[in-house]
C-alpha atoms as a PDB file:
ATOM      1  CA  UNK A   1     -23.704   7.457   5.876  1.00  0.00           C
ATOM      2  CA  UNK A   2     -24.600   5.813   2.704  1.00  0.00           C
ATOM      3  CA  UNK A   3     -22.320   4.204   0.338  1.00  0.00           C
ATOM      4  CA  UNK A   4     -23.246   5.582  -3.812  1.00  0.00           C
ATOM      5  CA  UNK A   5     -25.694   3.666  -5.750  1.00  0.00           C
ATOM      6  CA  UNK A   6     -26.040   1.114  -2.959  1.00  0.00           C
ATOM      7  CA  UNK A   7     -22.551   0.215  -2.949  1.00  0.00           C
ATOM      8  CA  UNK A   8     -21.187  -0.803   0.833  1.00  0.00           C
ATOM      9  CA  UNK A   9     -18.228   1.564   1.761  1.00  0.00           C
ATOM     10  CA  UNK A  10     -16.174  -1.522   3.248  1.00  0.00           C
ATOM     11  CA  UNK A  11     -12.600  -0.708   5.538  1.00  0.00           C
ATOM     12  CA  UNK A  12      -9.886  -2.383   6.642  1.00  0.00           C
ATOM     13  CA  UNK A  13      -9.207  -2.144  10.884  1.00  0.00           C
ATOM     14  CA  UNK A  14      -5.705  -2.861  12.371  1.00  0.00           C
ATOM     15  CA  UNK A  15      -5.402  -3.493  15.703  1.00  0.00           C
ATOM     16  CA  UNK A  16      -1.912  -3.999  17.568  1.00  0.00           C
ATOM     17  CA  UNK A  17      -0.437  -3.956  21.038  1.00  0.00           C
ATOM     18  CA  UNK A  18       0.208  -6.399  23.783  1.00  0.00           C
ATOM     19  CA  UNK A  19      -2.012  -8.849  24.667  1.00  0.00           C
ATOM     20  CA  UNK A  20      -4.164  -9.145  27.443  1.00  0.00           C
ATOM     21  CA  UNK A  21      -7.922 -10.033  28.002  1.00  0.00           C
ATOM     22  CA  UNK A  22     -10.789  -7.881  26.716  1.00  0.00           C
ATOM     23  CA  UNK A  23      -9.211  -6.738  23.214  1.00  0.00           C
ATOM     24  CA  UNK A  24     -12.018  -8.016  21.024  1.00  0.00           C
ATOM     25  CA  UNK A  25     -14.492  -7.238  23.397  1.00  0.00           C
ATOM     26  CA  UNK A  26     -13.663  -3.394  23.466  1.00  0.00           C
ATOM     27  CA  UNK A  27     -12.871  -2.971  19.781  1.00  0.00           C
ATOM     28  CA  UNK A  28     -16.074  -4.786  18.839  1.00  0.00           C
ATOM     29  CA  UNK A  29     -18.140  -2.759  21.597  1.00  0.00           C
ATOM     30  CA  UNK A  30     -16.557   0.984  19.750  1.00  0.00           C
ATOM     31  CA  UNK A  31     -17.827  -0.536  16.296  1.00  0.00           C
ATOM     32  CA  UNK A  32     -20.906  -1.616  17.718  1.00  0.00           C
ATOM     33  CA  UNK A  33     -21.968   2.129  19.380  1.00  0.00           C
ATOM     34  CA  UNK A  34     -20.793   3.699  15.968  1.00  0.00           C
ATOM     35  CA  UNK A  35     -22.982   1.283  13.900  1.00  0.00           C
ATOM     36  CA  UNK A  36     -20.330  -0.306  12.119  1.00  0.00           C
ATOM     37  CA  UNK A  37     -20.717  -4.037  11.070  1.00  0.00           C
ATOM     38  CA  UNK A  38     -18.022  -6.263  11.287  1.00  0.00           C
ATOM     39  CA  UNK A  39     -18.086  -8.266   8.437  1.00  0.00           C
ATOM     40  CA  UNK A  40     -14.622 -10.417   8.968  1.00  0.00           C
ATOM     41  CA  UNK A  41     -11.923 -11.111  11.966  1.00  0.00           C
ATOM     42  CA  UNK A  42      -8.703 -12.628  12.117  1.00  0.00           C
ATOM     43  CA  UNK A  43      -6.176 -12.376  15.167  1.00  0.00           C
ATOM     44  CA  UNK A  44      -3.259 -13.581  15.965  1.00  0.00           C
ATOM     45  CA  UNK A  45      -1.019 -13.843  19.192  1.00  0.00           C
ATOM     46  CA  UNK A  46       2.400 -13.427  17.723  1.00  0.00           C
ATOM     47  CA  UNK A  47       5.283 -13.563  20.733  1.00  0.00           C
ATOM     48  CA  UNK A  48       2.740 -11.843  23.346  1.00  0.00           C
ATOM     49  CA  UNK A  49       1.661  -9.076  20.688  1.00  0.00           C
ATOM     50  CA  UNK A  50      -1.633  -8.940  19.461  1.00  0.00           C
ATOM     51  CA  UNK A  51      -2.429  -8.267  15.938  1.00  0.00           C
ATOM     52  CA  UNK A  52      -6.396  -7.951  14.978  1.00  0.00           C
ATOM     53  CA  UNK A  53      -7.669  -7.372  11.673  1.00  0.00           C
ATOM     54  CA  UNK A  54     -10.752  -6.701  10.432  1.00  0.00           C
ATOM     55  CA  UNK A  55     -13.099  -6.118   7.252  1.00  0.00           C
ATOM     56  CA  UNK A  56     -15.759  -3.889   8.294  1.00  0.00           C
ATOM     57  CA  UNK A  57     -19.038  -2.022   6.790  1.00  0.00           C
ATOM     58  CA  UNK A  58     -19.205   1.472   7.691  1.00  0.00           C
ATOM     59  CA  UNK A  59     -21.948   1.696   5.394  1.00  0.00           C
ATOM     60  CA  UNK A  60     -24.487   2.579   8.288  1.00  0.00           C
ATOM     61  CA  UNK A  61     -21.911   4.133  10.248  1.00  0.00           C
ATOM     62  CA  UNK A  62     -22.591   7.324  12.315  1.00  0.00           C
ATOM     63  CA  UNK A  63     -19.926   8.601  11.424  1.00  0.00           C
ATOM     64  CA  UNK A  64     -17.764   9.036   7.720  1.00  0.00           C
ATOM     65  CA  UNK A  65     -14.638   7.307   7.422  1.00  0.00           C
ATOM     66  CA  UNK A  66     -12.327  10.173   7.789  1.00  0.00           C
ATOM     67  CA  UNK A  67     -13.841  11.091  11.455  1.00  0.00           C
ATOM     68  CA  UNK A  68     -13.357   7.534  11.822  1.00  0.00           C
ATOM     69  CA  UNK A  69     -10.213   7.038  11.399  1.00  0.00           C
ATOM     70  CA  UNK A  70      -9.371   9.498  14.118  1.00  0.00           C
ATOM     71  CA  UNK A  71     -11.679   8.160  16.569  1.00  0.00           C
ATOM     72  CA  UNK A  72     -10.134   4.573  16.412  1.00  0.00           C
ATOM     73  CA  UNK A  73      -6.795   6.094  17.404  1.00  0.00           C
ATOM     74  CA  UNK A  74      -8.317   7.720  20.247  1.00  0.00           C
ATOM     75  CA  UNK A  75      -9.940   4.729  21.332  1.00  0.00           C
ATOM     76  CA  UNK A  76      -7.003   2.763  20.618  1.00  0.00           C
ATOM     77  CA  UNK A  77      -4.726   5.076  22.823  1.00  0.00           C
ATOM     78  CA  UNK A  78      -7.458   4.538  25.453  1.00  0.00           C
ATOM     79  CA  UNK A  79      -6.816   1.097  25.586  1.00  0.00           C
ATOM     80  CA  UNK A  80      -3.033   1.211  24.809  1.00  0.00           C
ATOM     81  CA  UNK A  81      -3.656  -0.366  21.779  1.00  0.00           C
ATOM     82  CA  UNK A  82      -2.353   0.565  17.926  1.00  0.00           C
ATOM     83  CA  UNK A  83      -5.757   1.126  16.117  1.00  0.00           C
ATOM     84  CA  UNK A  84      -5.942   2.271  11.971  1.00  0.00           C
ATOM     85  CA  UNK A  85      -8.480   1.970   9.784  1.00  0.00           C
ATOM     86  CA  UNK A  86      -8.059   1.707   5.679  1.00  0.00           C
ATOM     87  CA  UNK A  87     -10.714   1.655   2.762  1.00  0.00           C
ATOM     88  CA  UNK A  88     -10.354  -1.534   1.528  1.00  0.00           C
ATOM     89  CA  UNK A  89      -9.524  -0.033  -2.241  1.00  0.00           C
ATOM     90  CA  UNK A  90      -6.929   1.243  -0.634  1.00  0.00           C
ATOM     91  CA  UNK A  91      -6.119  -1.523   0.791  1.00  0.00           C
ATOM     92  CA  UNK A  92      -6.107  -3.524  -2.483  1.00  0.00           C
ATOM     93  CA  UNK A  93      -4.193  -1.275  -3.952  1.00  0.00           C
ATOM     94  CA  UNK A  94      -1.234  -1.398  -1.688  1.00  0.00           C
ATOM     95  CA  UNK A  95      -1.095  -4.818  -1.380  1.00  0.00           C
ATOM     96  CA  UNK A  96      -1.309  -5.696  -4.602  1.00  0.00           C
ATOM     97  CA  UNK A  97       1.513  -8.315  -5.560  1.00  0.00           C
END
């Protein structure tokens, strides 16, 4: 997949669910076998839940961002884990103050 006029078709990944050991690991592996670079991470341990987000480039990705977005939930149900993924204008543009 190739983002238009050499733009980088950037997302937004949300990862929650209870912690445990591994999370990164596994979430980082699935990006890795779809070609999808991981650009930024921040997580956070909040009362035993684990919240994960990160800015990714799916710009070499194998696969478009709306099969994606249904393949994170998959995964994530595999690993009992909330997993979404957003474009980042989107993203801008909802959390826009």
């Amino acid at each position: 997949m190739s983002g238009r006029s050499g733009e980088r078709e950037r997302a937004v990944v949300l990862v929650v669910g209870t912690d445990r050991t591994g999370i990164v690991a596994q979430v980082s592996d699935f990006l890795w076998k779809e070609n999808v670079n991981i650009e930024d991470i921040n997580q956070k341990i909040m009362q035993g839940v684990f919240v994960m987000t990160m800015l990714v480039d799916l710009t070499e990705a194998r696969t478009d961002l709306g099969v994606m977005g249904p393949k994170l939930e998959r995964f994530g149900q595999q690993i009992d884990m909330a997993i979404h993924i957003q474009h980042l204008r989107i993203f801008e543009v909802m959390h826009r103050v």
